[in-house]
N, C-alpha and C. Protein backbone atom coordinates (compact mmCIF):
# COMPACT_ATOMS: atom_id res chain seq x y z
N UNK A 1 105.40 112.38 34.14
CA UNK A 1 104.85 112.63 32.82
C UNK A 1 105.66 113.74 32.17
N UNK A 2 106.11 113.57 31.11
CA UNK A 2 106.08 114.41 30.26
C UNK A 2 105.96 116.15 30.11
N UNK A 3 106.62 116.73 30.13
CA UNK A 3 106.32 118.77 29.71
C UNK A 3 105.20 118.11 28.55
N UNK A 4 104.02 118.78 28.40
CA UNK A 4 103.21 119.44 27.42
C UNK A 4 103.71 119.86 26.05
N UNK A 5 103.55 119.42 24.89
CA UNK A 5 103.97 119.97 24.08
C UNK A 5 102.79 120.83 23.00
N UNK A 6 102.93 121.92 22.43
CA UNK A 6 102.27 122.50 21.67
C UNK A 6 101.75 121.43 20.57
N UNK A 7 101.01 121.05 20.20
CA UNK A 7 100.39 120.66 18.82
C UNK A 7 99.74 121.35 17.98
N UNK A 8 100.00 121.40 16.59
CA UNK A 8 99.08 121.71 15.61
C UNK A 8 99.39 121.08 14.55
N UNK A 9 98.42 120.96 13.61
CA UNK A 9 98.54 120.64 12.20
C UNK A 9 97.42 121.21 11.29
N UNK A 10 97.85 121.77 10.31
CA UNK A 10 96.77 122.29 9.21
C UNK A 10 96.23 120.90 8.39
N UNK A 11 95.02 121.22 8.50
CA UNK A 11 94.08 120.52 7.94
C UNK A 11 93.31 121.09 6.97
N UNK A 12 93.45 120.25 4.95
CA UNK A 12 93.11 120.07 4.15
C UNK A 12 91.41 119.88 4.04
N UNK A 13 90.54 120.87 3.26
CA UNK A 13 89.33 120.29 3.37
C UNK A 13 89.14 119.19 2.80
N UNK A 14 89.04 117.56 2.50
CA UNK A 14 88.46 116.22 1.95
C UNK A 14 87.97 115.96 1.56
N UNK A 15 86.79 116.87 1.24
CA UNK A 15 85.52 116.25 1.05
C UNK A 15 84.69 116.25 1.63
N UNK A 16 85.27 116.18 3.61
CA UNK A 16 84.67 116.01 4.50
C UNK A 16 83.87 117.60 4.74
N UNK A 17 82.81 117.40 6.31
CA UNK A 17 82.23 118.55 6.71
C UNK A 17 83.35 119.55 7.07
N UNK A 18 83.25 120.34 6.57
CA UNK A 18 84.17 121.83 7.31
C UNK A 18 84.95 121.59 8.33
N UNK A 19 86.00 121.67 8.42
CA UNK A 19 86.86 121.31 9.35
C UNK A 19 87.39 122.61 10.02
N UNK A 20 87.84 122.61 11.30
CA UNK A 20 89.07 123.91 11.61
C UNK A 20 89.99 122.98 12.29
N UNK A 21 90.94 124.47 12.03
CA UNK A 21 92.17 123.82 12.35
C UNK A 21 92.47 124.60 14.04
N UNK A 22 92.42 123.59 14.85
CA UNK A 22 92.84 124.29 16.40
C UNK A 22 94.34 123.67 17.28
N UNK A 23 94.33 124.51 17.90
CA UNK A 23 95.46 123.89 18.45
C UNK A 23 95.72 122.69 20.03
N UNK A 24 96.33 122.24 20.10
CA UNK A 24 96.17 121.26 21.32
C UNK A 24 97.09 120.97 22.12
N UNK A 25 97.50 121.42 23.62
CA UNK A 25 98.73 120.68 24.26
C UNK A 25 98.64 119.09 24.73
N UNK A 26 99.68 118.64 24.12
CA UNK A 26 100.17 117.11 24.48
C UNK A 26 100.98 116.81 25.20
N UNK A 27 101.16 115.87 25.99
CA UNK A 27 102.55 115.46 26.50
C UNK A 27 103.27 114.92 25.33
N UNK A 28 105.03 115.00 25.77
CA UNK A 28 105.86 114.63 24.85
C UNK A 28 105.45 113.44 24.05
N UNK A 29 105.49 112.14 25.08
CA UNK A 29 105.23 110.98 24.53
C UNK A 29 104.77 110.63 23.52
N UNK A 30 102.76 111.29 24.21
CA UNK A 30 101.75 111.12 22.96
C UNK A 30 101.71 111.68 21.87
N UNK A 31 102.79 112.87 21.64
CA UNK A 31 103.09 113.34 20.36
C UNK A 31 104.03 112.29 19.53
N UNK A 32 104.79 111.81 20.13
CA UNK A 32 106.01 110.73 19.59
C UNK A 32 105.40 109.59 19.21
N UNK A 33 104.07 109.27 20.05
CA UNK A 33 103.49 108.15 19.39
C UNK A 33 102.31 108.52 18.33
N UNK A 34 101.76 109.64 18.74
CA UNK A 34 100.88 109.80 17.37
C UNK A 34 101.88 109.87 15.85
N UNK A 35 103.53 110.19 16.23
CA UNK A 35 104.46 110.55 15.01
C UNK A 35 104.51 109.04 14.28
N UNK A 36 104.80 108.27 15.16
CA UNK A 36 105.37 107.09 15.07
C UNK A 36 103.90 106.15 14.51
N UNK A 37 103.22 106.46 14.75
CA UNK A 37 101.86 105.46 14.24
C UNK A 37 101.65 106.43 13.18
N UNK A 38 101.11 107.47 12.62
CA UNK A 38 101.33 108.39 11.34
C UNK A 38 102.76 107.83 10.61
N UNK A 39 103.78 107.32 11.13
CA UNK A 39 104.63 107.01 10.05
C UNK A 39 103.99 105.73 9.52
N UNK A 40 104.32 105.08 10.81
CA UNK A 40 103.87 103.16 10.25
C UNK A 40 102.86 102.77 9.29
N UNK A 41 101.44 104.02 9.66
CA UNK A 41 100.47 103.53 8.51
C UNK A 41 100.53 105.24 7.28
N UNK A 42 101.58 105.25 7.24
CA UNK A 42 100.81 106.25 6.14
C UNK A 42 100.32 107.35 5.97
N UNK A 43 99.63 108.20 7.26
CA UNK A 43 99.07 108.44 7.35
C UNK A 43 99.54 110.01 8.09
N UNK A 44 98.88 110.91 8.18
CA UNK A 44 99.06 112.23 8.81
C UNK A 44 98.95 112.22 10.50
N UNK A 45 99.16 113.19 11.03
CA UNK A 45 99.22 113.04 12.67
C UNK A 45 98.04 113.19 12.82
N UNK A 46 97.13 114.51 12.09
CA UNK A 46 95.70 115.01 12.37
C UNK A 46 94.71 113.64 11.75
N UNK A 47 95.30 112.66 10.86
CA UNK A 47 94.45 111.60 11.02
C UNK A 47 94.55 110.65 12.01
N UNK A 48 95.41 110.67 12.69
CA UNK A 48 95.59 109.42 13.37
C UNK A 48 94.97 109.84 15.11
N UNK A 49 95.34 111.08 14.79
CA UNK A 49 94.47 112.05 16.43
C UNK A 49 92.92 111.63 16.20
N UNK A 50 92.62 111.99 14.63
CA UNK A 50 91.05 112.29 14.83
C UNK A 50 90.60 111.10 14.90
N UNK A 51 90.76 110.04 14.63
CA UNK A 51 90.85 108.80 14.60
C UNK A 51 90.53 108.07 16.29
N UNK A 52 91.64 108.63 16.94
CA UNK A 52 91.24 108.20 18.39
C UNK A 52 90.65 108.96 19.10
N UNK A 53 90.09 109.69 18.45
CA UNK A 53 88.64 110.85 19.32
C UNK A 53 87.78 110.05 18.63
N UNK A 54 87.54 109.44 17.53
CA UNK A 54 86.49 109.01 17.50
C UNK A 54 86.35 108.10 18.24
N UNK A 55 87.04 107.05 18.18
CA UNK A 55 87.19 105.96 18.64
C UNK A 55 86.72 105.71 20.26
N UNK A 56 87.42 106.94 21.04
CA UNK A 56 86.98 107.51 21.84
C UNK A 56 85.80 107.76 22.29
N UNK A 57 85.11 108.17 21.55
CA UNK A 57 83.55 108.69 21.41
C UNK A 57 82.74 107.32 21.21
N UNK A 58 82.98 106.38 20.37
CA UNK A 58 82.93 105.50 20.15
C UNK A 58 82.39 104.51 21.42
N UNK A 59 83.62 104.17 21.72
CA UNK A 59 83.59 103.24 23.13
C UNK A 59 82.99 103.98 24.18
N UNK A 60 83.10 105.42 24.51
CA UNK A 60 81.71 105.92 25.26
C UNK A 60 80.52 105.75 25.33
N UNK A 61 80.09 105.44 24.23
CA UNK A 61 78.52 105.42 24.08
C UNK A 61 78.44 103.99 23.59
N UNK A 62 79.31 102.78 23.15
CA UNK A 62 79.16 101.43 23.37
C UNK A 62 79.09 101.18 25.31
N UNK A 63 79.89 102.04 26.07
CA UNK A 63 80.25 101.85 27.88
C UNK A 63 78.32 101.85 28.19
N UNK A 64 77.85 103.58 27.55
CA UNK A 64 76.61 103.61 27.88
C UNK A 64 76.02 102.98 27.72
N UNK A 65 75.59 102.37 26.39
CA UNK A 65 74.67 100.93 26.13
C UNK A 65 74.84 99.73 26.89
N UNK A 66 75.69 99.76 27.36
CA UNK A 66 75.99 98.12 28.23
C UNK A 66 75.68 98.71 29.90
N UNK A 67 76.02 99.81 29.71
CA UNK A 67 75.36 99.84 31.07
C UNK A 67 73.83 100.08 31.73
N UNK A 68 73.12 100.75 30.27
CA UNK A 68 71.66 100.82 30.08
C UNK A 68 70.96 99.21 30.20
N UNK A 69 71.78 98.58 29.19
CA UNK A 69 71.37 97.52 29.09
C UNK A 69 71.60 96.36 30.24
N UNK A 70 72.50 96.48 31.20
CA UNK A 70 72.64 95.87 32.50
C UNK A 70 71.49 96.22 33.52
N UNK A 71 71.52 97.63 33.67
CA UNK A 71 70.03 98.47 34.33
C UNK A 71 69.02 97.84 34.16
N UNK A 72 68.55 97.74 32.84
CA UNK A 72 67.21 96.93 32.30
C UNK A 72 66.94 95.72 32.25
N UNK A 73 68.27 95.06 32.57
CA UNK A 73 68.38 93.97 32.96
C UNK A 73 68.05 93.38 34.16
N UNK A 74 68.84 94.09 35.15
CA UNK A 74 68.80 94.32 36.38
C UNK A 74 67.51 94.23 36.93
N UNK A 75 66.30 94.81 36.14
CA UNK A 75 64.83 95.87 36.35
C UNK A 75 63.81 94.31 36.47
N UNK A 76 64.28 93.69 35.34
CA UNK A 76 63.38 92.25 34.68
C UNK A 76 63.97 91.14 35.34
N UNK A 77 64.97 91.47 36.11
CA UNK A 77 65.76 89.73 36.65
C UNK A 77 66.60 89.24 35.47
N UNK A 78 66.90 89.68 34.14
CA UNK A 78 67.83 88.81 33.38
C UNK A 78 69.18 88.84 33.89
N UNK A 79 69.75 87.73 34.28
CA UNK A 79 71.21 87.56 34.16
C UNK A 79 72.14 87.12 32.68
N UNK A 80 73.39 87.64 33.10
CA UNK A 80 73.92 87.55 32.17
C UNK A 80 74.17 86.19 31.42
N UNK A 81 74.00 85.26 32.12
CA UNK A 81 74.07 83.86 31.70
C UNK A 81 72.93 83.51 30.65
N UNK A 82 71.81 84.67 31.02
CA UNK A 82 70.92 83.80 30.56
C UNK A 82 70.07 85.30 29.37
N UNK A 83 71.16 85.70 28.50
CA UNK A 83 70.96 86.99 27.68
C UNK A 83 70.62 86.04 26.46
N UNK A 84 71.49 85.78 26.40
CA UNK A 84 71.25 84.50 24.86
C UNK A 84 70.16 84.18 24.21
N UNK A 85 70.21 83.62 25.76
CA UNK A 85 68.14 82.40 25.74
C UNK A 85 67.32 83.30 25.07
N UNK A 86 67.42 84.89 25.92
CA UNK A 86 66.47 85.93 25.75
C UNK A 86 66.52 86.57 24.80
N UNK A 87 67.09 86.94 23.92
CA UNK A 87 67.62 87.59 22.73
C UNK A 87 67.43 86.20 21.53
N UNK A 88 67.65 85.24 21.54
CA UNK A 88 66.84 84.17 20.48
C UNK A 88 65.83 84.19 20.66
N UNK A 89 64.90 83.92 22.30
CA UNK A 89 63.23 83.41 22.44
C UNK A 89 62.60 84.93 21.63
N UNK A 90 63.14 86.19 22.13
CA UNK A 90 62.82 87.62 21.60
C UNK A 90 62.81 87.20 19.75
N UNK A 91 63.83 87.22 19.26
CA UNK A 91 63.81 86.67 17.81
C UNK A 91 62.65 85.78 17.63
N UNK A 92 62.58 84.89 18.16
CA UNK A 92 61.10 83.86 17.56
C UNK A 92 60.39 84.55 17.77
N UNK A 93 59.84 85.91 18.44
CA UNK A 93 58.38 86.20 18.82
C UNK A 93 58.12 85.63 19.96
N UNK A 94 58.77 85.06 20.41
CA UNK A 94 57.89 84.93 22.21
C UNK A 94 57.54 85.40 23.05
């Protein structure tokens, strides 16, 4: 892997909630590719970072729901084959 590289970028308030501006070590690479995807769309490095923290955050708590929802599954006997059935008969009121 990669030496660590220093990151920063000043960040503009938007509109958005209060922002700060902090700093972050990266490996080389993922700096070259956050450069390189900030070129392709347009876009700034600190958007395209904050972007995959969300995203990040994102698919964490979609991981949790599927795994809550396997648990509870698990609890009642539903298999996965048969989520469908249960999630329409649930819709009619059954």
């Amino acid at each position: 892997m990669a030496d660590p590289e220093q990151y920063s970028d000043s960040v503009e308030d938007r509109g958005m909630a209060t922002t700060r501006v902090r700093s972050l070590s990266l490996p080389s690479d993922l700096v070259q590719e956050a450069e390189r995807l900030a070129k392709q769309e347009g876009r700034t490095k600190t958007e395209v970072l904050r972007e995959a923290l969300r995203r990040y955050g994102e698919e964490r708590r979609w991981r949790g729901l599927q795994r809550y929802g396997a648990g509870r599954a698990r609890k009642v006997g539903v298999r996965e084959a048969n989520v469908e059935r249960a999630v329409q008969e649930f819709r009619r009121g059954r």
